[in-house]
Protein backbone atom coordinates (compact mmCIF):
# COMPACT_ATOMS: atom_id res chain seq x y z
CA UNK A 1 33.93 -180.53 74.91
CA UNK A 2 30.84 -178.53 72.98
CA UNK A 3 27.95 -177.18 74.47
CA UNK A 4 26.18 -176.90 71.29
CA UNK A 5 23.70 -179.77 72.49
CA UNK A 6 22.34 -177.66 75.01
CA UNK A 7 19.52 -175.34 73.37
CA UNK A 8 18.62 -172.04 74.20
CA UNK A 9 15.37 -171.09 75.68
CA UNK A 10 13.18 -168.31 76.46
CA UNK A 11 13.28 -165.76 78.54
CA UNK A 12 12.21 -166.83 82.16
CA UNK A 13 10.48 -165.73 85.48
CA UNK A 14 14.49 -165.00 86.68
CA UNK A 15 14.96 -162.56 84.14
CA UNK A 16 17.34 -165.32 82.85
CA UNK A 17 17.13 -168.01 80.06
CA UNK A 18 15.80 -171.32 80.67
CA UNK A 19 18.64 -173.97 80.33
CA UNK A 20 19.04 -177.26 80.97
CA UNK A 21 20.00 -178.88 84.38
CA UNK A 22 24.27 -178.75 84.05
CA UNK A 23 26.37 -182.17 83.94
CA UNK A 24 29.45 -181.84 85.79
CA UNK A 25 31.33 -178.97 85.97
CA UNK A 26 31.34 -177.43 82.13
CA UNK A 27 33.62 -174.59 82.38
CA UNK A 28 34.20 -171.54 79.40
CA UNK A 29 38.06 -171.63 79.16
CA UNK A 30 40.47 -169.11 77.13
CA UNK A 31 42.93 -171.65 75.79
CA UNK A 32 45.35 -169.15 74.78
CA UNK A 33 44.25 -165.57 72.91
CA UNK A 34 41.58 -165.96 70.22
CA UNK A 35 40.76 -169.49 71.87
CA UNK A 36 38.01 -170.15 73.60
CA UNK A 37 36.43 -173.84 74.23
CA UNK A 38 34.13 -175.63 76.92
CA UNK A 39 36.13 -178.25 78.87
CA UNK A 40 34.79 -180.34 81.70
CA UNK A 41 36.72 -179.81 84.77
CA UNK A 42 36.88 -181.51 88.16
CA UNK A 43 33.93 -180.16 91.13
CA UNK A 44 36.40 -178.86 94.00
CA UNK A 45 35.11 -179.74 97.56
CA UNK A 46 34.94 -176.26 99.15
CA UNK A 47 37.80 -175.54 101.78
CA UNK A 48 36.99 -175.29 105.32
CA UNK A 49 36.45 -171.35 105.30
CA UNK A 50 34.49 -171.26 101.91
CA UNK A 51 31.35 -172.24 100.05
CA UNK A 52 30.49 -174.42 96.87
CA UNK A 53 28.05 -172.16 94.58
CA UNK A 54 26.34 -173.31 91.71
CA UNK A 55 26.73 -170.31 88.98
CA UNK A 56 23.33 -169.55 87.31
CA UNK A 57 24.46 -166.05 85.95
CA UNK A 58 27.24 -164.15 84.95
CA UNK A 59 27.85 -160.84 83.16
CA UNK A 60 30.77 -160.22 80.37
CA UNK A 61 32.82 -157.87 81.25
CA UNK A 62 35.44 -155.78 79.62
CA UNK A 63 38.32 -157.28 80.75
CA UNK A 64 37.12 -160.82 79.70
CA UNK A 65 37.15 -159.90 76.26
CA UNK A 66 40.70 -158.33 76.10
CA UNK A 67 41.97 -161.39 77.53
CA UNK A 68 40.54 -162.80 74.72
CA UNK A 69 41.64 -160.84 72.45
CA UNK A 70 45.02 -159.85 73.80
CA UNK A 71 45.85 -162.30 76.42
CA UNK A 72 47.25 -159.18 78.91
CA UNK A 73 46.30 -156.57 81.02
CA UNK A 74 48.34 -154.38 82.44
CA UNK A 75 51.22 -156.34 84.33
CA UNK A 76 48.42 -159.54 84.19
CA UNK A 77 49.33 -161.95 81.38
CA UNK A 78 47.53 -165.48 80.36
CA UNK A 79 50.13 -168.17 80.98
CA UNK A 80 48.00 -171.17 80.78
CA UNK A 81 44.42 -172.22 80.56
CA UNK A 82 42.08 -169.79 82.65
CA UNK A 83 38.34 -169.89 82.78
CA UNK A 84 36.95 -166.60 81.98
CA UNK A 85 34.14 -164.48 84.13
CA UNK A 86 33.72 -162.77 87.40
CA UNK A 87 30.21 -160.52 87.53
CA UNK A 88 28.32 -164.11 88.57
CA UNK A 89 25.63 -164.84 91.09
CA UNK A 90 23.90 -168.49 91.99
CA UNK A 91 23.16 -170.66 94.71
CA UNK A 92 24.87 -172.43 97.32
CA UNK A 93 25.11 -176.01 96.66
CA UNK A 94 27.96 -177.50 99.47
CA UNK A 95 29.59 -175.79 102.40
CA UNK A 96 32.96 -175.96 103.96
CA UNK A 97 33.18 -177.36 107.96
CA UNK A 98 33.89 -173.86 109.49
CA UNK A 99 31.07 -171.68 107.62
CA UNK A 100 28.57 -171.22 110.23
CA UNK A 101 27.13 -167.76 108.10
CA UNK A 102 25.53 -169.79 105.02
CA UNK A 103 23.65 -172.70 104.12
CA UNK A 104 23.10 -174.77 101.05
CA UNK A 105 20.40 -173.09 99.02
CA UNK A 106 21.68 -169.31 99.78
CA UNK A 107 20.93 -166.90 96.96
CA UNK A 108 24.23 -164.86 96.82
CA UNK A 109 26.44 -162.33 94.38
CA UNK A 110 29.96 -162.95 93.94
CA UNK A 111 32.47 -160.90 95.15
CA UNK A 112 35.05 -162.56 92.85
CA UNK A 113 38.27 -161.45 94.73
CA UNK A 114 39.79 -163.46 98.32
CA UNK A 115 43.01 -161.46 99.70
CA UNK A 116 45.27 -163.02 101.89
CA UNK A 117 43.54 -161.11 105.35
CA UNK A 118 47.20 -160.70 107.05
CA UNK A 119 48.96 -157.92 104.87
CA UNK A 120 48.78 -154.32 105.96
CA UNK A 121 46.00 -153.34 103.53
CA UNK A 122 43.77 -156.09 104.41
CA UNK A 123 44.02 -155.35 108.22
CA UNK A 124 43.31 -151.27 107.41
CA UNK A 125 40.38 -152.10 105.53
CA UNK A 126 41.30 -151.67 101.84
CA UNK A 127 41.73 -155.36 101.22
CA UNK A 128 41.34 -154.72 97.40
CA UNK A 129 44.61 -153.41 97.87
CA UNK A 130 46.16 -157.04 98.93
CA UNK A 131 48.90 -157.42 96.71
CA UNK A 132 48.06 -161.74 96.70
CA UNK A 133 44.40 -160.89 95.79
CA UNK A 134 43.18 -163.80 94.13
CA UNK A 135 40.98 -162.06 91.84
CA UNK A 136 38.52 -164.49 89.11
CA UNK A 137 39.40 -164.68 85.41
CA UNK A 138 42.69 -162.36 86.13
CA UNK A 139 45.73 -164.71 85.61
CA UNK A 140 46.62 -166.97 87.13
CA UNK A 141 43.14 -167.31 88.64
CA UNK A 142 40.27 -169.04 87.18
CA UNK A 143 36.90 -167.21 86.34
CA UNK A 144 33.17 -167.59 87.38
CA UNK A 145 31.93 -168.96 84.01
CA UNK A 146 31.75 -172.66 85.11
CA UNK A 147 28.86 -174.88 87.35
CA UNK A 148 30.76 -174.50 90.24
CA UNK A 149 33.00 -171.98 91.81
CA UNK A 150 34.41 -171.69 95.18
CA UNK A 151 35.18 -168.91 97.10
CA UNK A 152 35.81 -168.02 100.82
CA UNK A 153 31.95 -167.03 102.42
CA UNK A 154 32.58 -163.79 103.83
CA UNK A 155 32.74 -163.05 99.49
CA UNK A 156 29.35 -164.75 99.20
CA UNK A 157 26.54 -161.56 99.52
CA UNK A 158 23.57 -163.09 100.32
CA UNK A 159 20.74 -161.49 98.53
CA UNK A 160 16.85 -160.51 99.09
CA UNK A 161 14.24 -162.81 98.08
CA UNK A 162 12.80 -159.87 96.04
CA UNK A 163 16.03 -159.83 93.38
CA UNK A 164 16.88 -162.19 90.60
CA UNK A 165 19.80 -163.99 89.78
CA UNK A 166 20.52 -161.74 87.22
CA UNK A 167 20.30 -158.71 89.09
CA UNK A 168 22.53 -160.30 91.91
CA UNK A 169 25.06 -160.69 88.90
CA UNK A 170 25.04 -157.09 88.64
CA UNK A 171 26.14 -156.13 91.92
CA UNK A 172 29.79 -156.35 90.48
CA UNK A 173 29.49 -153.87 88.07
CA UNK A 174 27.24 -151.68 90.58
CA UNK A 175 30.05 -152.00 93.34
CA UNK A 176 32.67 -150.67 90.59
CA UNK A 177 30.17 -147.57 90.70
CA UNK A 178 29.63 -147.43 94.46
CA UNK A 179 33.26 -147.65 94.89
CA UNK A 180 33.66 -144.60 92.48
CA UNK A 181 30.86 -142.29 93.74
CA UNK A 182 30.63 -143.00 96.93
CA UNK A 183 33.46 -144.55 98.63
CA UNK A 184 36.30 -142.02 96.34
CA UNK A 185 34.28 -139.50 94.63
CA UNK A 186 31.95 -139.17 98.55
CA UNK A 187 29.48 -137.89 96.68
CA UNK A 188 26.64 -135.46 98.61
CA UNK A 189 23.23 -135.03 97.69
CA UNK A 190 22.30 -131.51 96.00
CA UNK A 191 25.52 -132.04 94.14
CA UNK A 192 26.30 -131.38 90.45
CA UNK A 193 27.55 -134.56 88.69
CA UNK A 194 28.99 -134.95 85.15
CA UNK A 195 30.30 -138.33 84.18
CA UNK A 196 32.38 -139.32 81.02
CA UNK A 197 31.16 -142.82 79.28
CA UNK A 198 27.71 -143.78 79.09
CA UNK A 199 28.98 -147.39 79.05
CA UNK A 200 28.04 -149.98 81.31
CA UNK A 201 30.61 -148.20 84.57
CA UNK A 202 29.78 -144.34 83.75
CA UNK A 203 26.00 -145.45 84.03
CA UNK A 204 25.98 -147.35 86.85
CA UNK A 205 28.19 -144.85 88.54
CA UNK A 206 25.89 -141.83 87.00
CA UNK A 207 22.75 -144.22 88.64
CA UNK A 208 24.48 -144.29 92.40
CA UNK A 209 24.68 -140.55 91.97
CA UNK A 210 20.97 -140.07 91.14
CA UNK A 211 20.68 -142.53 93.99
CA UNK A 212 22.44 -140.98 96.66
CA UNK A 213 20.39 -137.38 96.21
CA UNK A 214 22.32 -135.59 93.53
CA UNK A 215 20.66 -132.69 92.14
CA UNK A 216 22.08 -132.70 88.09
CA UNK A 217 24.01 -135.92 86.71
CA UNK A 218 25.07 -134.87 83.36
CA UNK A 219 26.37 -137.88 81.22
CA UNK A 220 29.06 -137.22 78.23
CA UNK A 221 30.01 -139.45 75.39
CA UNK A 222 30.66 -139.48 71.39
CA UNK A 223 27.74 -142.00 70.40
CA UNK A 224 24.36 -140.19 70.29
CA UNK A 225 22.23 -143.72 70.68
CA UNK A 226 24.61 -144.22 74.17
CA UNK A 227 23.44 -140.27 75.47
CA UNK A 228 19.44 -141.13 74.68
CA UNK A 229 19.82 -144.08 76.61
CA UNK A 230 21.76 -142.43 79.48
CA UNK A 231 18.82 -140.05 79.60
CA UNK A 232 16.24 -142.89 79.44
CA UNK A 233 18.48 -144.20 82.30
CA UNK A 234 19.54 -142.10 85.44
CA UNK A 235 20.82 -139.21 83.77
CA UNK A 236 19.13 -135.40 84.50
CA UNK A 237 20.98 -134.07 80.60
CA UNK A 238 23.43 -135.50 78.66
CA UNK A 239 26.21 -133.58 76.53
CA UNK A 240 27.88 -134.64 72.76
CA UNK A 241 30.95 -132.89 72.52
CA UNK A 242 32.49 -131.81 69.17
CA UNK A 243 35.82 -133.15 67.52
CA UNK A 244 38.77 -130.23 67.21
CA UNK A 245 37.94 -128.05 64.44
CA UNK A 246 40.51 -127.63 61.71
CA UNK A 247 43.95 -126.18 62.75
CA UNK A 248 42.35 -126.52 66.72
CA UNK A 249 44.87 -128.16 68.97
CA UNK A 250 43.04 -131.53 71.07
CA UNK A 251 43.46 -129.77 74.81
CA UNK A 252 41.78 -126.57 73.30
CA UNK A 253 38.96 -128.33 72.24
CA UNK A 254 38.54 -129.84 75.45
CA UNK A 255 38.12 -126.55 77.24
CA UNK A 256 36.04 -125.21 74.77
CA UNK A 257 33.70 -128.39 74.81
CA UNK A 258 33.89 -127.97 78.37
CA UNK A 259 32.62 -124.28 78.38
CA UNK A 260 29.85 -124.96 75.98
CA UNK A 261 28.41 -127.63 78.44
CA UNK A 262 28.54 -125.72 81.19
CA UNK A 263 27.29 -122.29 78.93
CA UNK A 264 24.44 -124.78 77.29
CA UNK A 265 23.09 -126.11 81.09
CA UNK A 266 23.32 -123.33 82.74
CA UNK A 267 21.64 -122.37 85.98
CA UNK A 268 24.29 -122.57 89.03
CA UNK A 269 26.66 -124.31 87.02
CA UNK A 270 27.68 -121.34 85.45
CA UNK A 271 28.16 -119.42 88.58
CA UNK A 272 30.62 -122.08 90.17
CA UNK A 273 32.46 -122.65 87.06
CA UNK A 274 31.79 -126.01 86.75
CA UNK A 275 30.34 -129.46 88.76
CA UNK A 276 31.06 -130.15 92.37
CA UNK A 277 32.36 -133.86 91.57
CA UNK A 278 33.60 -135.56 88.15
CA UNK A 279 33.61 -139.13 87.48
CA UNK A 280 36.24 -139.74 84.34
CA UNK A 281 35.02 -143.37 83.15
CA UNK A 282 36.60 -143.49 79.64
CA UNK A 283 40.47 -142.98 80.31
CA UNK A 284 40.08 -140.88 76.96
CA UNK A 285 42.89 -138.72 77.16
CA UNK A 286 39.89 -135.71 75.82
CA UNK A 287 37.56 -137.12 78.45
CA UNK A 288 40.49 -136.70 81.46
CA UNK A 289 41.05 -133.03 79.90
CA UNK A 290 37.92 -131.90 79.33
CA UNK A 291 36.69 -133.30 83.14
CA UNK A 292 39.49 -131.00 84.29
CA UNK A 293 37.92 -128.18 82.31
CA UNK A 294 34.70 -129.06 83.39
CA UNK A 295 35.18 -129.12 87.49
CA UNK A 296 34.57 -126.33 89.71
CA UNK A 297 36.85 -124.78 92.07
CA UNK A 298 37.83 -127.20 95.11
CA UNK A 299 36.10 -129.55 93.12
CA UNK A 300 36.59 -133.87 93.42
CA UNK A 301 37.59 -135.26 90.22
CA UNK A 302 37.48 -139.59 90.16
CA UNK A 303 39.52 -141.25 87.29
CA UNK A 304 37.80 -144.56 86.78
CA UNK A 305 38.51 -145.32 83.53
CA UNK A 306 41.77 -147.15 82.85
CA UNK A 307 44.06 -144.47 80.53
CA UNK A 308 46.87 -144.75 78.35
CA UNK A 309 50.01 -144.44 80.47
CA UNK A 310 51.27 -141.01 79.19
CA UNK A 311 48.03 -138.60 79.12
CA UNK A 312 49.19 -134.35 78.65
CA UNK A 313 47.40 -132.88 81.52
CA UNK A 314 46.13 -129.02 82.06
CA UNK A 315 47.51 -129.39 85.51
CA UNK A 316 47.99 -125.86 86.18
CA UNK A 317 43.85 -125.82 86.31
CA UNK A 318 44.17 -128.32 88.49
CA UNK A 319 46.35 -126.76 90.88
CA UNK A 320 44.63 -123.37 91.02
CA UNK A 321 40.87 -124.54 91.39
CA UNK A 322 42.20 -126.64 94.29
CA UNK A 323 40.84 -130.05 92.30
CA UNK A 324 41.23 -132.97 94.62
CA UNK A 325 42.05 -135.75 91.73
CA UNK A 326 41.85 -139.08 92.97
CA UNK A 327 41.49 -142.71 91.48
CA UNK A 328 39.63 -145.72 92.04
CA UNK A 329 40.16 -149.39 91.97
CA UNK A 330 37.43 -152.09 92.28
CA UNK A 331 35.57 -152.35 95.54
CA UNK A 332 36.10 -152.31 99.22
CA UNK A 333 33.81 -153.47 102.34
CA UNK A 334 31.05 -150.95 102.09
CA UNK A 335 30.14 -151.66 98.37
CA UNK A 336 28.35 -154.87 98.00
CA UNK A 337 26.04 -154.30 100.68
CA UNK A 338 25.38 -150.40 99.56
CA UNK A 339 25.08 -151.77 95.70
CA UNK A 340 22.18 -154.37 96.74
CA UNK A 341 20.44 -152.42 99.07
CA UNK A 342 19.99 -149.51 96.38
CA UNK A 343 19.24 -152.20 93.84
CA UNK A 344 16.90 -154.70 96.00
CA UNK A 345 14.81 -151.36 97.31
CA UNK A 346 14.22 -150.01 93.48
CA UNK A 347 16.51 -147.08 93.67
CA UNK A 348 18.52 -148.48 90.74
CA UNK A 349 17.17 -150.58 88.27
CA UNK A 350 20.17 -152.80 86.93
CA UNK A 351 18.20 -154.87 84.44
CA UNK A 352 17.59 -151.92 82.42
CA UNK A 353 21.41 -151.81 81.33
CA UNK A 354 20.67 -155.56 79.64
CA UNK A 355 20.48 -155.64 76.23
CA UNK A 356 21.52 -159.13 75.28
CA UNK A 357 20.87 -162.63 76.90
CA UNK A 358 22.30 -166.18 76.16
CA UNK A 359 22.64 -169.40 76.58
CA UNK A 360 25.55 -171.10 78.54
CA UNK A 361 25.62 -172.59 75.53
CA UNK A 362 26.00 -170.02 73.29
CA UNK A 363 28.96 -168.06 75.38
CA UNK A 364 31.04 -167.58 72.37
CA UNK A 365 28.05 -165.84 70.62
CA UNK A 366 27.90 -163.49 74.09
CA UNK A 367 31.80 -163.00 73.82
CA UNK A 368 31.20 -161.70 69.58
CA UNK A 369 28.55 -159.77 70.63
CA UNK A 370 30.49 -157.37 73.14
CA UNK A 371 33.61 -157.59 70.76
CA UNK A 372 31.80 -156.16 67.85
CA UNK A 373 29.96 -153.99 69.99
CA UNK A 374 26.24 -155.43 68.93
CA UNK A 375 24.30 -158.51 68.85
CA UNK A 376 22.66 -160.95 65.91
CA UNK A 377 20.06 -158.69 66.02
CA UNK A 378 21.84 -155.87 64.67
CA UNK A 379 21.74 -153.99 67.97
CA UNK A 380 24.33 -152.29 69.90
CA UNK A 381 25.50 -154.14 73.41
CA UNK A 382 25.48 -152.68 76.67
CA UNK A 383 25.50 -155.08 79.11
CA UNK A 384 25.30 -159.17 78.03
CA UNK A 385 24.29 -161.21 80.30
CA UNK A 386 24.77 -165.37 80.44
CA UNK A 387 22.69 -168.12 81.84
CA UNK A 388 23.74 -171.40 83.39
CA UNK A 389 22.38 -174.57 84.22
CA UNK A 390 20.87 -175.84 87.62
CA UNK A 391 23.60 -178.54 88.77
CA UNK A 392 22.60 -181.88 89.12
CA UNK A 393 22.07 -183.51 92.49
């Protein structure tokens, strides 16, 4: 079924498009890789435990457009049909008989994954973990990027009157970054920072930093325009390394990018050796050895970024400055309500990482635009955003 009868609109008070009241439950669904159509599917009654939501907004992601384009991640592989999206907010529309904690008209953010609450990782509190996580738009699981979705309630963050939709969508990608900063990298205020990737994670995760009282967040990536916005952003300096000169093996270039930063900041950086806490958000095998380079003794280095699976390490560094490398996967208890408190009280402004809004409608033209990396307008994407209809009573 085609969308294309559904026009786009202006901006609105939401921060969102204006669209059209929805019809059913129109759904954006990979058919198989490099196939994408709208398809009406049937509105699910929520289960006892969980809650009916209306989706008015939801944020592309990564991951959406690899399945797209190459139909695996990892150990994850499209089988069938699967709707795509999980960065969503919108509003309760039904409840199930046991949910005493919401009601219908709830403003919430989606936290898109329900674990089965009775393994060992789910009773310690790392329910991420839960090897029968039913995550959205990871197969065989169906995504956010529909009228309806339903999900268990204690998943449904309700959110302040004071922030949009859109924001509220952005509480997945700022939990990625609490998750990172706070809950693996326990990052301390008066800290020096340095993060690798000025994409849509390192910023975020550079942002909770500035949030949480760090004294220098220093941003590195290869795109100039990506290091003036970091700076217009959350970031205190920013750093463009150089490629290996001629005849210069890769992991020498790393260090010696990694000494220039530190030689070109300066100040107490150079009398550590280095920053108190890395955050490696590329998987750039470079990036991972030049945030090696870059940490101080006894340092905390947080791999965030998903690498290739062999990466040629400086490990002796790592064993001598006493670096504490650790990694990070998605988000536990502690990071949806930590992402919209410092986002509802001003401390991070998510909007600002928006650069492209559309249409329901027009999701293929959202799904393009992060593929090729900018929009119609000739501009490069950082985060692109979707909006989607009211549901009919």
């Amino acid at each position: 079924m085609s969308a294309s009868a559904q026009p786009r609109g202006p901006i609105g008070h939401d921060n969102s498009l204006q669209v059209p009241n929805a019809d059913g439950n129109l759904s954006f669904v990979l058919q198989k890789v490099n196939h994408i159509e709208f398809e009406q599917r049937p509105v699910q009654k929520p289960l006892p435990n969980q809650v009916q939501v209306n989706i008015r907004q939801t944020g592309i992601c990564g991951s959406d457009t690899h399945y797209w384009k190459h139909g695996s991640i990892g150990e994850f592989v499209l089988r069938k049909p699967m709707v795509l999206g999980h960065e969503s907010a919108g509003i309760v529309t039904a409840v199930g008989e046991n949910v005493k904690t919401h009601k219908v008209g709830d403003r919430v953010a989606l936290e898109p994954g329900e674990p089965c609450g009775a393994c060992q990782y789910c009773r310690s509190g790392f329910y991420y973990h839960c090897a029968d996580l039913a995550f959205a738009a990871t197969p065989p699981y169906d995504g956010t990027l529909a009228t309806y979705y339903n999900l268990h309630s204690a998943y449904a963050h309700k959110v302040p009157d004071n922030m949009t939709l859109e924001e509220a969508s952005l509480m997945e990608p700022l939990s990625v970054g609490v998750q990172a900063a706070v809950a693996q990298g326990k990052v301390q205020a008066m800290q020096n920072v340095l993060v690798f990737g000025a994409g849509p994670v390192g910023m975020l995760s550079a942002a909770v930093c500035r949030a949480m009282g760090a004294k220098r967040v220093v941003v590195v990536d290869i795109v100039k325009e990506k290091l003036d916005f970091a700076k217009e952003f959350c970031a205190t300096s920013t750093f463009l390394p150089t490629p290996p000169a001629q005849g210069e093996e890769k992991m020498a270039a790393s260090e010696r990018n990694a000494k220039a930063m530190i030689e070109e900041i300066g100040g107490d950086l150079k009398e550590k050796g280095g920053f108190d806490l890395v955050l490696e958000c590329t998987g750039a095998p470079p990036c991972i050895q030049m945030a090696i380079f870059s940490a101080c003794t006894r340092a905390r280095m947080v791999q965030v970024g998903m690498g290739p699976k062999d990466v040629l390490l400086p490990l002796w560094r790592i064993g001598i400055k006493e670096i504490e490398l650790v990694g990070t996967f998605r988000y536990g208890a502690i990071c949806y309500p930590l992402a919209i408190e410092l986002a509802s009280s001003g401390r991070i402004d998510v909007t600002k990482l928006v650069t492209h809004r559309y249409a329901f409608a027009d999701s293929r033209k959202a799904f393009d635009a992060v593929a090729n990396g900018k929009g119609e307008d000739g501009k490069a994407t950082i985060k692109v955003q979707i909006s989607q209809g009211q549901a009919k009573a």
